[in-house]
Protein backbone atom coordinates (compact mmCIF):
# COMPACT_ATOMS: atom_id res chain seq x y z
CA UNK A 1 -13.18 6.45 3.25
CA UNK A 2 -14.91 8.46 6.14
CA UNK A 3 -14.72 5.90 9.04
CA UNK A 4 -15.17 6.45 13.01
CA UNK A 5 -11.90 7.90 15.23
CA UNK A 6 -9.48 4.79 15.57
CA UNK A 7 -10.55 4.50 19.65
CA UNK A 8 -9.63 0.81 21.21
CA UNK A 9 -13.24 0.11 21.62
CA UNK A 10 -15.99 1.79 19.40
CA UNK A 11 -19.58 0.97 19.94
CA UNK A 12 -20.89 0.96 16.44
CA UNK A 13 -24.40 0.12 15.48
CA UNK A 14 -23.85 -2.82 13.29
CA UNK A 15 -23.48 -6.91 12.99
CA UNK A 16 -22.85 -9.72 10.54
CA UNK A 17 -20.28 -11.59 8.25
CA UNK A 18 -19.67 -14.06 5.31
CA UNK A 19 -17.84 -17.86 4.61
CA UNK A 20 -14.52 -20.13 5.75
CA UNK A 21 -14.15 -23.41 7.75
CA UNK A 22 -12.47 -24.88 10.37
CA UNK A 23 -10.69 -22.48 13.19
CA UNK A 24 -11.38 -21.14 18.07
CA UNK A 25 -9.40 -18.60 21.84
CA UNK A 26 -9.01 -17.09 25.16
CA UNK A 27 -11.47 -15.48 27.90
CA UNK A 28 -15.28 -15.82 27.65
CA UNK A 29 -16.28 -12.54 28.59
CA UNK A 30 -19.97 -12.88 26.65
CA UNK A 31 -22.62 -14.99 28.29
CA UNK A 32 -22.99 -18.79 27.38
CA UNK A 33 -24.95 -20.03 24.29
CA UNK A 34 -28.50 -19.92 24.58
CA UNK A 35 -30.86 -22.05 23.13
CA UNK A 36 -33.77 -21.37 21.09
CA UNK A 37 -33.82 -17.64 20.41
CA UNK A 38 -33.48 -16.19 17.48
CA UNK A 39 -29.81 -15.31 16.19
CA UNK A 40 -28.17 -12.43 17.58
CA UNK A 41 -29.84 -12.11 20.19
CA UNK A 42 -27.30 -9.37 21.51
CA UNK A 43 -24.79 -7.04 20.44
CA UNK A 44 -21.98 -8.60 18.87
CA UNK A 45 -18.30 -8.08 19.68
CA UNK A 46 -15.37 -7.77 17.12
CA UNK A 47 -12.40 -8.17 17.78
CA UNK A 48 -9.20 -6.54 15.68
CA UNK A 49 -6.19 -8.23 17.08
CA UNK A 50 -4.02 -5.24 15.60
CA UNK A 51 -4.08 -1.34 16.77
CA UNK A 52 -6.73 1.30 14.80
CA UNK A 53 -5.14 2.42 11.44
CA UNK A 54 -4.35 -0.96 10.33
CA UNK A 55 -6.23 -3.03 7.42
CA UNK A 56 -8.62 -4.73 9.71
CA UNK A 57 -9.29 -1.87 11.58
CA UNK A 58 -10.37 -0.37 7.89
CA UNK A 59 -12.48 -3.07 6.68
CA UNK A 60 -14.23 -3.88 10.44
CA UNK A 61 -15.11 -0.11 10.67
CA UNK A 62 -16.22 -0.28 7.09
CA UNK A 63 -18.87 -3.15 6.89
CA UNK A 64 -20.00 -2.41 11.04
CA UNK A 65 -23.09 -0.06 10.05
CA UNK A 66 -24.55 -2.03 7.26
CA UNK A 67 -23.93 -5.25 9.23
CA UNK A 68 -25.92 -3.34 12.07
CA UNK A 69 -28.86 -2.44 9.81
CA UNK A 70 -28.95 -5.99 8.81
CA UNK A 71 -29.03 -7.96 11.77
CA UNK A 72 -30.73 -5.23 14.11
CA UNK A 73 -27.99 -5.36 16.34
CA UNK A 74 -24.77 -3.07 17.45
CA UNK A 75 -21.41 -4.33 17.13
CA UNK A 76 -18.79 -2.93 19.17
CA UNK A 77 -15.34 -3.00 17.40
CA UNK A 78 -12.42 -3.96 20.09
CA UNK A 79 -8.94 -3.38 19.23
CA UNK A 80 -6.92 -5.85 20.95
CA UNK A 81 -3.63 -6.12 19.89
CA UNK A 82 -0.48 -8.42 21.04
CA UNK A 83 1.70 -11.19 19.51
CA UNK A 84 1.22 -10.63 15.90
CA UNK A 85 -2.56 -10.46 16.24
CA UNK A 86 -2.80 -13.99 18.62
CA UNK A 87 -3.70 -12.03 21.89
CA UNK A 88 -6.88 -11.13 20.50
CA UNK A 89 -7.10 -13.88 18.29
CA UNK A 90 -6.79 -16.27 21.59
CA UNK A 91 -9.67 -14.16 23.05
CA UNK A 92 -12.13 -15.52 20.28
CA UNK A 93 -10.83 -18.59 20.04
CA UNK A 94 -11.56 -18.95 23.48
CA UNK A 95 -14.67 -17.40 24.13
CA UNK A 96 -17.06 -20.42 23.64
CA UNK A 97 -19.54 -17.34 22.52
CA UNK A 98 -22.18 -16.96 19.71
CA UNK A 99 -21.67 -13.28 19.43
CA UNK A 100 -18.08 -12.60 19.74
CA UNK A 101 -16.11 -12.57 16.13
CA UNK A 102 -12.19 -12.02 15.00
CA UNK A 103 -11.89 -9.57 11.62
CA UNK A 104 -7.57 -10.43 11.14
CA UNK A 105 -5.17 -11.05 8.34
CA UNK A 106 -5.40 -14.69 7.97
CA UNK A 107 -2.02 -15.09 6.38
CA UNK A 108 -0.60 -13.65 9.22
CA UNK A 109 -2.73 -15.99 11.47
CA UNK A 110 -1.92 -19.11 9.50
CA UNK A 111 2.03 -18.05 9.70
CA UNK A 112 1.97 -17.72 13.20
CA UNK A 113 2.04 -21.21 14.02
CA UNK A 114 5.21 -21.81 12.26
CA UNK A 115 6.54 -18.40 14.30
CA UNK A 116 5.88 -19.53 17.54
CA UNK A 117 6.83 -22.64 19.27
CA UNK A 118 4.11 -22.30 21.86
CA UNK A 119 0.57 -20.79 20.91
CA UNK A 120 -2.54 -21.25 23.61
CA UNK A 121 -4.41 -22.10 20.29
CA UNK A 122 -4.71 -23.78 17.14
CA UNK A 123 -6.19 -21.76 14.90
CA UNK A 124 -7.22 -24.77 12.36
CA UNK A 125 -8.49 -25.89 15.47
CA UNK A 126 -9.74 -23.78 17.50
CA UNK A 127 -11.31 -21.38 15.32
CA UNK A 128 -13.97 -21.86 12.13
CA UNK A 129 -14.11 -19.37 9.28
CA UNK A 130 -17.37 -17.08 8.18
CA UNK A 131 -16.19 -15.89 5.26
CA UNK A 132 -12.97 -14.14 3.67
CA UNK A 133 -13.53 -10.54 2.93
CA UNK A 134 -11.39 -8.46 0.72
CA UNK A 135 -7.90 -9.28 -0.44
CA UNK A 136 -4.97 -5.95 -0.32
CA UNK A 137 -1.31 -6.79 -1.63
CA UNK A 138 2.17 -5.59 -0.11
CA UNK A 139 3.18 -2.67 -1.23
CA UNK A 140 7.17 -2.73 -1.34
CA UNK A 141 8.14 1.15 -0.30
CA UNK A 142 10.67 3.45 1.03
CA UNK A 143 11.44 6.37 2.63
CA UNK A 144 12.04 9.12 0.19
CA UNK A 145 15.28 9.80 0.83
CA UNK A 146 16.25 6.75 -0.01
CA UNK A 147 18.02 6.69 -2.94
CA UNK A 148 16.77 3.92 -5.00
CA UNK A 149 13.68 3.56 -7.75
CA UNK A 150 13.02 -0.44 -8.17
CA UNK A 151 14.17 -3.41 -6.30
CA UNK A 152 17.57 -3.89 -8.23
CA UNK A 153 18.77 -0.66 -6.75
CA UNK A 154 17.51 -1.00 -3.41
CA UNK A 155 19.09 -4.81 -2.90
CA UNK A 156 22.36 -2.88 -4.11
CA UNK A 157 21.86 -0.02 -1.21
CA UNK A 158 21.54 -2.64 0.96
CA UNK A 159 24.85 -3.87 0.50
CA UNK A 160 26.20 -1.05 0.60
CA UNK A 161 24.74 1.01 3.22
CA UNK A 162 22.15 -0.01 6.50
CA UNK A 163 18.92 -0.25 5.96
CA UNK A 164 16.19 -0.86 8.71
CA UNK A 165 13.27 -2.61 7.70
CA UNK A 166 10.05 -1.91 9.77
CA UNK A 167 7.93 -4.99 10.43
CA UNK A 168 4.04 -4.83 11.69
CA UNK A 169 5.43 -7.64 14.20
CA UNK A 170 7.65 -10.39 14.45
CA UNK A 171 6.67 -13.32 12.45
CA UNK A 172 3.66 -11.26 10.45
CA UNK A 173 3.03 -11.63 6.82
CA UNK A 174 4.51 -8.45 5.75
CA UNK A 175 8.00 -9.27 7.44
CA UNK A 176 7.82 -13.13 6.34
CA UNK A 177 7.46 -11.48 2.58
CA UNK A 178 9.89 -9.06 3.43
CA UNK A 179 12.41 -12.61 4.41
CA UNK A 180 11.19 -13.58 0.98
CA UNK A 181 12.31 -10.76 -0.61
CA UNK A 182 15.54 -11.22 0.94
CA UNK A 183 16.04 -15.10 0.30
CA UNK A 184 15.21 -14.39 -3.01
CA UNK A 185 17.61 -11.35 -3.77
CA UNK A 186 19.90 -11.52 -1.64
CA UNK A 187 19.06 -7.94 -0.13
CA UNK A 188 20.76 -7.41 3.48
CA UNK A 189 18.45 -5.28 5.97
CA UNK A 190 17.82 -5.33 9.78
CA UNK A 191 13.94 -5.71 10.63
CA UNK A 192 12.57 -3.75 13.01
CA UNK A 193 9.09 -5.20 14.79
CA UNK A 194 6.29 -3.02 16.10
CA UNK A 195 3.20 -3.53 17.65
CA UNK A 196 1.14 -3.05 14.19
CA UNK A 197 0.71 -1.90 10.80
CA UNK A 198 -0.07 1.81 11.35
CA UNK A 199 3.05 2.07 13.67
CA UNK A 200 5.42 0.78 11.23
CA UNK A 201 4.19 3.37 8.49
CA UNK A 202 4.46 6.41 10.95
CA UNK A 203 8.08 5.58 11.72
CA UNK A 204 9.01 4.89 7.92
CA UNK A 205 7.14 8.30 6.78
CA UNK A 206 9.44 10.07 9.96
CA UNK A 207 12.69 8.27 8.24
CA UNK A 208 13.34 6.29 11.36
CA UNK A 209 13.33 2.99 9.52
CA UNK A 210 14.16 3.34 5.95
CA UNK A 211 11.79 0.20 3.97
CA UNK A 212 8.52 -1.44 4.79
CA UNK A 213 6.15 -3.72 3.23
CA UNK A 214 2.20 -3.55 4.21
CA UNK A 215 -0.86 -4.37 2.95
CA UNK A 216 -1.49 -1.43 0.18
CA UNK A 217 -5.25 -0.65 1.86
CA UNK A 218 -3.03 0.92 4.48
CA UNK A 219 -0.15 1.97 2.90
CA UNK A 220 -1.67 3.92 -0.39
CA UNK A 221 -2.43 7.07 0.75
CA UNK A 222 1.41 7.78 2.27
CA UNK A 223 2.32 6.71 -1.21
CA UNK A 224 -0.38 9.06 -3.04
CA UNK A 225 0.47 12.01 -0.63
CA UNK A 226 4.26 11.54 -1.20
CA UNK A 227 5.21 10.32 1.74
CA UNK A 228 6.50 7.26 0.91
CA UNK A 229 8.04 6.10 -2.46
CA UNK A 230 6.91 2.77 -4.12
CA UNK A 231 9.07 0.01 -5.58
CA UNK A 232 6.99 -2.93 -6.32
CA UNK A 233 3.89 -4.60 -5.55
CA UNK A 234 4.05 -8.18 -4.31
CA UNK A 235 1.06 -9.20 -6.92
CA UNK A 236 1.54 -11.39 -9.81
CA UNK A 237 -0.18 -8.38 -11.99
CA UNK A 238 -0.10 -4.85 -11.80
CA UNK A 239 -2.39 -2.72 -9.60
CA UNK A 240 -5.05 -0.58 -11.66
CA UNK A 241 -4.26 2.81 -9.20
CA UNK A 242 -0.11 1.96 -9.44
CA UNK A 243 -0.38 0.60 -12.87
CA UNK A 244 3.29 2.26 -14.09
CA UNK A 245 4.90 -0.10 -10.90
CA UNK A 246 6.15 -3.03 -11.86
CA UNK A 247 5.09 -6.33 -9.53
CA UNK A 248 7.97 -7.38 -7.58
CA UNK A 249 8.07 -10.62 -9.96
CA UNK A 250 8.83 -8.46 -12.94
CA UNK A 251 11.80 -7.26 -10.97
CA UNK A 252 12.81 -10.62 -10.68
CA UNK A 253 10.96 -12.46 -7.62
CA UNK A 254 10.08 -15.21 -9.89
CA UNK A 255 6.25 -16.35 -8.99
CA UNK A 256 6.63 -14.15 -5.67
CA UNK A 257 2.81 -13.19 -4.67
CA UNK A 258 1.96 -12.28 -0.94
CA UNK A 259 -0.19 -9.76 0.77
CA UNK A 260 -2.98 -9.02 3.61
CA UNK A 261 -6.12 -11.88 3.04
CA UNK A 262 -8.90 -10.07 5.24
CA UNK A 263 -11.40 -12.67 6.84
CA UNK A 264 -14.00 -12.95 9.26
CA UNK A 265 -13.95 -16.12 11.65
CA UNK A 266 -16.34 -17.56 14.66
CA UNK A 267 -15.18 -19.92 17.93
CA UNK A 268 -15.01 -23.44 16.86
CA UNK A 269 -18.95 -24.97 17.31
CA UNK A 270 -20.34 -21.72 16.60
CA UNK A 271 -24.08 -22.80 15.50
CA UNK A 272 -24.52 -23.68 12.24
CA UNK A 273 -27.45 -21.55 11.81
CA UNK A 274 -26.10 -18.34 13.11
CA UNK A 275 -22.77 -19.20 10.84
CA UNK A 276 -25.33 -19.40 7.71
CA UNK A 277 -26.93 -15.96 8.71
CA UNK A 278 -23.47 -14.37 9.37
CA UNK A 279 -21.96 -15.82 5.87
CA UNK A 280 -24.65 -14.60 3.79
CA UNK A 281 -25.01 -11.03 5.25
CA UNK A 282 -21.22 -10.16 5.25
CA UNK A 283 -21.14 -11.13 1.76
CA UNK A 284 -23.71 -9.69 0.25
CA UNK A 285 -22.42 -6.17 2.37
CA UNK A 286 -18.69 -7.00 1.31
CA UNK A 287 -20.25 -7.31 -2.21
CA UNK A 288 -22.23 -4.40 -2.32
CA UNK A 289 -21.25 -1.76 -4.63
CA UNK A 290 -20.85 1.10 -2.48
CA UNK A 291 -18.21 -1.46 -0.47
CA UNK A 292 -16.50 -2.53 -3.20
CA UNK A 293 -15.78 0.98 -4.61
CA UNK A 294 -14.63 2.03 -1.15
CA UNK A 295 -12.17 -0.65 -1.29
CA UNK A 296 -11.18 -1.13 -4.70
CA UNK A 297 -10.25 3.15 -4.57
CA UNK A 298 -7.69 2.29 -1.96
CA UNK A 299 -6.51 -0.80 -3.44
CA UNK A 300 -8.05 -3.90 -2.01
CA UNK A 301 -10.04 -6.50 -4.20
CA UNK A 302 -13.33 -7.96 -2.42
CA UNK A 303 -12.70 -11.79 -2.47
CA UNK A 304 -15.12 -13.93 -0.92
CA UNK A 305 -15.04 -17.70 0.22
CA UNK A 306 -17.25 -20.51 0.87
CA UNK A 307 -15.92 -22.18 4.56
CA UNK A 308 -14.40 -25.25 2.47
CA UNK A 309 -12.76 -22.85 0.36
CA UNK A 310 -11.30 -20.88 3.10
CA UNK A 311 -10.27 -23.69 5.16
CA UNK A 312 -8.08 -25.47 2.32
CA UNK A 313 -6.56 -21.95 1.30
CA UNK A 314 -6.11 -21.54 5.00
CA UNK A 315 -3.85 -24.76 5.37
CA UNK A 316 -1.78 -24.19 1.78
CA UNK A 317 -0.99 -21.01 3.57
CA UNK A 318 0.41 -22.34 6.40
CA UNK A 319 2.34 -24.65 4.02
CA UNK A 320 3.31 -22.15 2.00
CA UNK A 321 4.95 -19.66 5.07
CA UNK A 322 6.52 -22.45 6.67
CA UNK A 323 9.47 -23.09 4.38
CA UNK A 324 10.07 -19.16 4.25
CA UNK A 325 9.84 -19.15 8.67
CA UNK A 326 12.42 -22.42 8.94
CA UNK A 327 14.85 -20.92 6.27
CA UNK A 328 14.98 -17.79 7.23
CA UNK A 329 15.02 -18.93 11.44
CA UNK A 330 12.33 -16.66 12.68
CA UNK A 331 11.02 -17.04 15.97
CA UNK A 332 9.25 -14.58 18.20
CA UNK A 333 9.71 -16.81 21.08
């Protein structure tokens, strides 16, 4: 997919996005609502709580243009990355602004509340979904060098020698699957945070941590260009592009299914007529079938939500992660 350079902040000519519910951040650096003009009525700001390379960053530079030719206004992507995604995250939530937006993995945000004792949000609170976006499992891989070919044999490495597991951050959904893994295997491996997803795959492809798990969007290409060997994928079915890998519930995670959930969200009380406009745009972009071939040929699946549909799959999540955080004791503060 050609995209613009990863830069921090990219001023792209482009706006809208599509359906979730109930979710708001940090500072207001937009002007205040106004009242009676027409929906955007400026360009709109979005945020990516992680650094360029990552999933996000993919799908925001992705669906900026068209969302520009639909709404008549620029969009200027920000990078803003900190604490697993909530220092930018905090920023929306916070901004009390009808044209600022967060593009994040919403498993990681709705695991982050377990993670950290003290947020300066609530993201069920705070923040209100537009729609989810595209859906991208973990892809389970190594370093080539290391010598194992499935799951079985790495969990036996383990034991036997160290392994360093790369983590996109403390407490994100990669390294909670990764402590599912574990729980479930009984696997032995020291995790190593960075600061994001791209980060974690440069170090693994150098052979300075041996394993990772991220979102496959990401992570594909080191695998298709050899840098990086693939074990599993944490689906309950096989991928179509990695079809002879087994899922990492064939290898024995019984029922184990995790992965990046891409989604657009709004400040809490963003207007419900903007929110309409937004939801119906980004979907019928996200939809579109140049979109969905982009994505589908590096391995995500376009998966869409109504705002009652993401805000109940947004709470099971946080249900769901919460067991895995408290058992396994991880806390990034």
């Amino acid at each position: 997919m050609t995209r613009p350079s990863p830069t921090r902040r990219t001023l792209i000519h482009s706006a809208g996005l599509a359906g979730l519910a109930g979710l708001t951040g940090l500072g207001a650096l937009a002007p205040a609502r106004a009242a009676g003009a027409t929906w955007p009525t400026q360009a709109l700001r979005l945020v990516v709580p992680y650094p360029p390379g990552g999933s996000s960053d993919i799908i925001a530079r992705a669906i900026a243009q068209p969302l520009s030719e639909a709404l008549k206004q620029p969009v200027v992507i920000e990078n803003k990355p900190g604490a697993n995604g909530n220092t930018g995250a905090d920023l929306v939530a916070k901004s009390r602004d009808d044209h600022t937006l967060l593009l994040c993995d919403v498993g990681a945000l709705a695991v982050s509340p377990s993670v950290y004792k003290r947020m300066p949000f609530d993201p069920s609170r705070d923040l209100q979904g537009v729609t989810m976006l595209a859906y991208s499992p973990h892809l389970l891989v190594v370093h080539p060098s290391v010598k194992a070919n499935s799951l079985k044999e790495l969990v036996e490495l383990s034991r036997r020698e160290p392994l360093n597991f790369a983590v996109t951050a403390m407490g994100s959904a990669p390294h909670v699957a990764g402590v599912a893994v574990a729980q479930a295997t009984g696997a032995q491996w020291q995790y190593i945070p960075y600061k994001g997803g791209a980060q974690a795959i440069s170090d693994t492809i150098a052979g300075q941590t041996q394993v990772l798990m991220n979102g496959m969007l990401a992570t594909l290409p080191h695998v298709q260009s050899g840098k990086l060997k693939l074990l599993g994928v944490s689906k309950s079915t096989r991928m179509p592009l990695v079809n002879q890998v087994p899922t990492l519930a064939e290898q024995g995670v019984k029922d184990f299914e995790s992965g990046t959930w891409q989604g657009l969200l709004a400040p809490a009380g963003f207007p419900a007529e903007a929110l309409k406009t937004l939801s119906a745009e980004v979907v019928r972009i996200i939809r579109s079938p140049a979109i969905r071939a982009q994505l589908v040929g590096q391995g995500a699946e376009v998966r869409t939500m109504s705002p009652v549909e993401f805000s109940r799959f947004f709470a099971q999540q946080r249900q769901l992660w919460a067991g895995v955080v408290d058992k396994g004791g991880i806390r990034a503060d």
